[in-house]
C-alpha atoms as a PDB file:
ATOM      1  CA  UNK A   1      14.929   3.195  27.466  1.00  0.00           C
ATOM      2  CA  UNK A   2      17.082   3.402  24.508  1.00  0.00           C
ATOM      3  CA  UNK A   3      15.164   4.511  20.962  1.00  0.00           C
ATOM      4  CA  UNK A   4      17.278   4.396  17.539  1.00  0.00           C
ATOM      5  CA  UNK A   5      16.338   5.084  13.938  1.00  0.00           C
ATOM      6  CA  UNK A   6      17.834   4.403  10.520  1.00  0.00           C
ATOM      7  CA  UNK A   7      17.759   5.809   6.709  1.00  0.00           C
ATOM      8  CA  UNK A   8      19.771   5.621   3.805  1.00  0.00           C
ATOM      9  CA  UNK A   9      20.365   5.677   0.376  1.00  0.00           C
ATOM     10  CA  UNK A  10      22.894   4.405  -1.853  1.00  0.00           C
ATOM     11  CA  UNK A  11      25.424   7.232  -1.188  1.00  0.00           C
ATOM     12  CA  UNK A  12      24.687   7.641   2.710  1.00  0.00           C
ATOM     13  CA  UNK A  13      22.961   6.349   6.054  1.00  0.00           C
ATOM     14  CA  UNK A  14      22.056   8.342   8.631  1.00  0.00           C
ATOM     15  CA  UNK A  15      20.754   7.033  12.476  1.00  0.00           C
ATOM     16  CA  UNK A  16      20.357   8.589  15.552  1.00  0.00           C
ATOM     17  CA  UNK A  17      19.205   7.150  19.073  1.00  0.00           C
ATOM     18  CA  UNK A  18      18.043   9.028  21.835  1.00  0.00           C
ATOM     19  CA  UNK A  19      16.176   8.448  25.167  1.00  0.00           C
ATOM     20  CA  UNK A  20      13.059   9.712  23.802  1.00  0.00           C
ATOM     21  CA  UNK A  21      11.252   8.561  20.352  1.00  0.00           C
ATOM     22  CA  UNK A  22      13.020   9.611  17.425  1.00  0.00           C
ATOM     23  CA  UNK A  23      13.054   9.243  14.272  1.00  0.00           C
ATOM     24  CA  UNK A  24      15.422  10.149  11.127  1.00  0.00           C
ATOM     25  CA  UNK A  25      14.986  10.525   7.813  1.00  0.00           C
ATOM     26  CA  UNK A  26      17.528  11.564   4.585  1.00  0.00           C
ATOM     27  CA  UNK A  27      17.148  12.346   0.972  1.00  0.00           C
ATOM     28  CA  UNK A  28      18.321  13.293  -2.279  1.00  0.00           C
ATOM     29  CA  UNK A  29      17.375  17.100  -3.026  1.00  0.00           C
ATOM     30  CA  UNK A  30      16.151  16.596  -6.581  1.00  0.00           C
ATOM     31  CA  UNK A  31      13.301  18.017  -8.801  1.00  0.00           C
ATOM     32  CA  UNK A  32       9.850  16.999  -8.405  1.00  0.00           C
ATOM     33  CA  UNK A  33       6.217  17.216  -9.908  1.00  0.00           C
ATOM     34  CA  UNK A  34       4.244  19.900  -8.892  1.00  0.00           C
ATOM     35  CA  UNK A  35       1.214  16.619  -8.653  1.00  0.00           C
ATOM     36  CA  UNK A  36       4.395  14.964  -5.789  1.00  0.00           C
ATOM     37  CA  UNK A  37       4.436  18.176  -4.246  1.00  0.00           C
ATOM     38  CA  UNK A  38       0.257  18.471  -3.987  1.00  0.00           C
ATOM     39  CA  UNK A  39      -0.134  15.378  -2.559  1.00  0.00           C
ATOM     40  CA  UNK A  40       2.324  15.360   0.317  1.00  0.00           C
ATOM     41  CA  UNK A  41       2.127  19.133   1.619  1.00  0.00           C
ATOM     42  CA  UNK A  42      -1.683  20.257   1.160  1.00  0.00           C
ATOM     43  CA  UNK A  43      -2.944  24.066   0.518  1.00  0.00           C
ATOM     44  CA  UNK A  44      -2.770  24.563   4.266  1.00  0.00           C
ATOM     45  CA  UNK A  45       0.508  23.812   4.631  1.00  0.00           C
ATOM     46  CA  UNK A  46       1.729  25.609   1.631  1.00  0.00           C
ATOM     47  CA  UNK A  47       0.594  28.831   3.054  1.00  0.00           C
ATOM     48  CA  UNK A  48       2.819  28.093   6.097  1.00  0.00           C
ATOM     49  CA  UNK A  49       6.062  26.709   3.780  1.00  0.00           C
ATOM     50  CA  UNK A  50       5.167  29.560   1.336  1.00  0.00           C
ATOM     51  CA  UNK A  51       6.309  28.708  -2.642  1.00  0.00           C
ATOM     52  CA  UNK A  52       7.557  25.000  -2.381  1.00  0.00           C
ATOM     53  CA  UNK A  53      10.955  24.672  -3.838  1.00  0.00           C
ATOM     54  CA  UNK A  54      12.734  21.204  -4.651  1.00  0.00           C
ATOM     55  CA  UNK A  55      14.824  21.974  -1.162  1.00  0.00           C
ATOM     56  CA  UNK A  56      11.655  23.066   0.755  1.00  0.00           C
ATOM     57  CA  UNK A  57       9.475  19.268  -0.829  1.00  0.00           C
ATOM     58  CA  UNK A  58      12.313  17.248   0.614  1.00  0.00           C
ATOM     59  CA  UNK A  59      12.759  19.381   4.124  1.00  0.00           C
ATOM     60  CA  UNK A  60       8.625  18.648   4.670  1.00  0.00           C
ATOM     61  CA  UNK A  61       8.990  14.968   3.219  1.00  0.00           C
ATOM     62  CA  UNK A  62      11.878  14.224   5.324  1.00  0.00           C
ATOM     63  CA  UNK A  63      10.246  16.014   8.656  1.00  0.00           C
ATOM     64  CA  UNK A  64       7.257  13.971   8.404  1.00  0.00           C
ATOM     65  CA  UNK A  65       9.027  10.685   7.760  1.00  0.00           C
ATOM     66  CA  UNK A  66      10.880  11.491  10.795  1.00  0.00           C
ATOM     67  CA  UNK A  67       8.147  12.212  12.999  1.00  0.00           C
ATOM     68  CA  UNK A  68       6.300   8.859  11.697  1.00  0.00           C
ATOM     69  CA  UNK A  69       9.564   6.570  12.437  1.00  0.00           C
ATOM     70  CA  UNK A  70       9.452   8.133  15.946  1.00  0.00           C
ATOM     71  CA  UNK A  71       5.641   7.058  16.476  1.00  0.00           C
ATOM     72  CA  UNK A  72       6.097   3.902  15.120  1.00  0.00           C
ATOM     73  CA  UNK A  73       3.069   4.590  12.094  1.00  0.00           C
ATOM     74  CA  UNK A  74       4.986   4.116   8.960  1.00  0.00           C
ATOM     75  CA  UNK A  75       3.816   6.089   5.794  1.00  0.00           C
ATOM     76  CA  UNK A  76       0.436   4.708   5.939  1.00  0.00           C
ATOM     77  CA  UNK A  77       0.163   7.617   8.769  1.00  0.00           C
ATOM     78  CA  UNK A  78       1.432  10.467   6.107  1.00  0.00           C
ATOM     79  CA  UNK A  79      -2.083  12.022   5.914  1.00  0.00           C
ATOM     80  CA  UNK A  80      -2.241  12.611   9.613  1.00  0.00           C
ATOM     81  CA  UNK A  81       0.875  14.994   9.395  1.00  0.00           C
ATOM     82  CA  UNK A  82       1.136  18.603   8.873  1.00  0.00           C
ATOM     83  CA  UNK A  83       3.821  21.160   8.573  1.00  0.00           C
ATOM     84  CA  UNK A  84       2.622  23.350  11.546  1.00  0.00           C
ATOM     85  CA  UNK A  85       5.333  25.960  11.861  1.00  0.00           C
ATOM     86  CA  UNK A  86       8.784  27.070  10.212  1.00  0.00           C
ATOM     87  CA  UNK A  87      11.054  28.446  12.582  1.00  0.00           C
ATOM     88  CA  UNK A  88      14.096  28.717  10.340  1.00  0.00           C
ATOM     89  CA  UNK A  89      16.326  27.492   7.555  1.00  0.00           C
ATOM     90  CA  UNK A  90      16.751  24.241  10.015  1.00  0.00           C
ATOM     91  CA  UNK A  91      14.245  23.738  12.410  1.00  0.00           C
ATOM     92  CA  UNK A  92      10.483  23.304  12.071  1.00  0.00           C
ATOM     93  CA  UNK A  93       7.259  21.744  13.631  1.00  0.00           C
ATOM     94  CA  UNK A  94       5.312  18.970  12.412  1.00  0.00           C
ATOM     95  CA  UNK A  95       2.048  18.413  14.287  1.00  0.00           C
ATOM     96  CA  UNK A  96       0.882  14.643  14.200  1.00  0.00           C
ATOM     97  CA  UNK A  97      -0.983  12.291  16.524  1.00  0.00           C
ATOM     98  CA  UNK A  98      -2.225  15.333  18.484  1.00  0.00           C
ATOM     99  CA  UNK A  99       1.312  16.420  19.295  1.00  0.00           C
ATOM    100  CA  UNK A 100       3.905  18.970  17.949  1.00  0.00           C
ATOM    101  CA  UNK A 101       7.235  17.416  17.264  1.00  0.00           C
ATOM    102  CA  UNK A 102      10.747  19.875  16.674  1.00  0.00           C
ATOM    103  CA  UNK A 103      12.317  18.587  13.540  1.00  0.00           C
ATOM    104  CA  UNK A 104      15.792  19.965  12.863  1.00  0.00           C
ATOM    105  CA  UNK A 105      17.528  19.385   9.408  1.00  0.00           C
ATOM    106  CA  UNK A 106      21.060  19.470   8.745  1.00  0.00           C
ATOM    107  CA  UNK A 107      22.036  20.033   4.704  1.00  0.00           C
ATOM    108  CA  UNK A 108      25.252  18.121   3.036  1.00  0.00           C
ATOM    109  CA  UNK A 109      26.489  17.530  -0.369  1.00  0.00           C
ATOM    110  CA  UNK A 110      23.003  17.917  -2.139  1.00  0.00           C
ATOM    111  CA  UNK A 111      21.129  16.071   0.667  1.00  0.00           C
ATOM    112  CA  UNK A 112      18.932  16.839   3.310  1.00  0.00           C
ATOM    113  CA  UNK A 113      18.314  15.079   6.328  1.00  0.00           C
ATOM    114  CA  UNK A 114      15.844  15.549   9.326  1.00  0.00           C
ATOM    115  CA  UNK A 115      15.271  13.805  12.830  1.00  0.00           C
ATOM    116  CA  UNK A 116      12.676  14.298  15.645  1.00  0.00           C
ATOM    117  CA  UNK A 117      14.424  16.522  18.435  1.00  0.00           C
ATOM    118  CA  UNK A 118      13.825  17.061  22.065  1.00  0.00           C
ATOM    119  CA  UNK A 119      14.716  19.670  24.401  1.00  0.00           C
ATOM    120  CA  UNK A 120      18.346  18.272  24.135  1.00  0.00           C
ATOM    121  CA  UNK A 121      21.046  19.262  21.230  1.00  0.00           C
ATOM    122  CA  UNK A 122      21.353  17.303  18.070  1.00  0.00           C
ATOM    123  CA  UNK A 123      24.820  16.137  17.591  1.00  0.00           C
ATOM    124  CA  UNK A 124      25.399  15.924  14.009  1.00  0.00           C
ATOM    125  CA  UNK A 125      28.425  13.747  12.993  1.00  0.00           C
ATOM    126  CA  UNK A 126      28.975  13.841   8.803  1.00  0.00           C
ATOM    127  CA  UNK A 127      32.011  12.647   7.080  1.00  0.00           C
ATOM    128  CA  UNK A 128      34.416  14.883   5.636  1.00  0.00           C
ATOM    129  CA  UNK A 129      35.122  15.025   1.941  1.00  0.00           C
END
């Protein structure tokens, strides 16, 4: 009954459990090829993100990671998500496996990081510098 979920880089780690499947997933907001940002967030979706920014590639990377931890796929499942809706500056909706997942983001010190949410309240925890 209890689900968890892990990610880090060298500078950070980020989890989160939950009673529901979840997922988490955190990054470096960094410049990318316009090829990168093709591949992972198709024509479709880029009419729904609008112009793709460095910040905006890692918020969809990091929301479909997320989503894929939670159902247990792994990246070999990347093609079967898609950015479905933006709500705001931190929350959006990934549809994947025939189902709509909430993804809320939190930013810090350059990085962004996203995790599956449910009807309940993320409580974000970050250290202070």
């Amino acid at each position: 009954g209890i689900f968890w979920s892990l990610s880090h880089k060298p500078e950070y780690v980020a989890g989160v459990i939950s009673d529901h499947p979840v997922g988490i997933d955190i990054e470096q907001i960094r410049p990318v090829q316009p090829s990168l940002v093709n591949r992972i967030i198709n024509s479709d979706e880029q009419q729904v993100t609008g112009p793709v920014s460095d910040a905006m590639f890692f918020r969809c990377w990091t929301a479909k990671e997320a989503v894929l931890k939670a159902v247990g796929a792994g990246l070999k499942g990347l093609s079967q998500c898609r950015i479905h809706h933006i709500i705001d500056k931190t929350t959006l909706v990934v549809s994947c496996h025939q189902k709509h997942w909430l993804i809320e983001h939190v930013y810090y010190d350059n990085y962004i990081a996203s995790v599956v949410r449910s009807e309940k309240d993320v409580q974000w925890i970050l250290p202070v510098s």
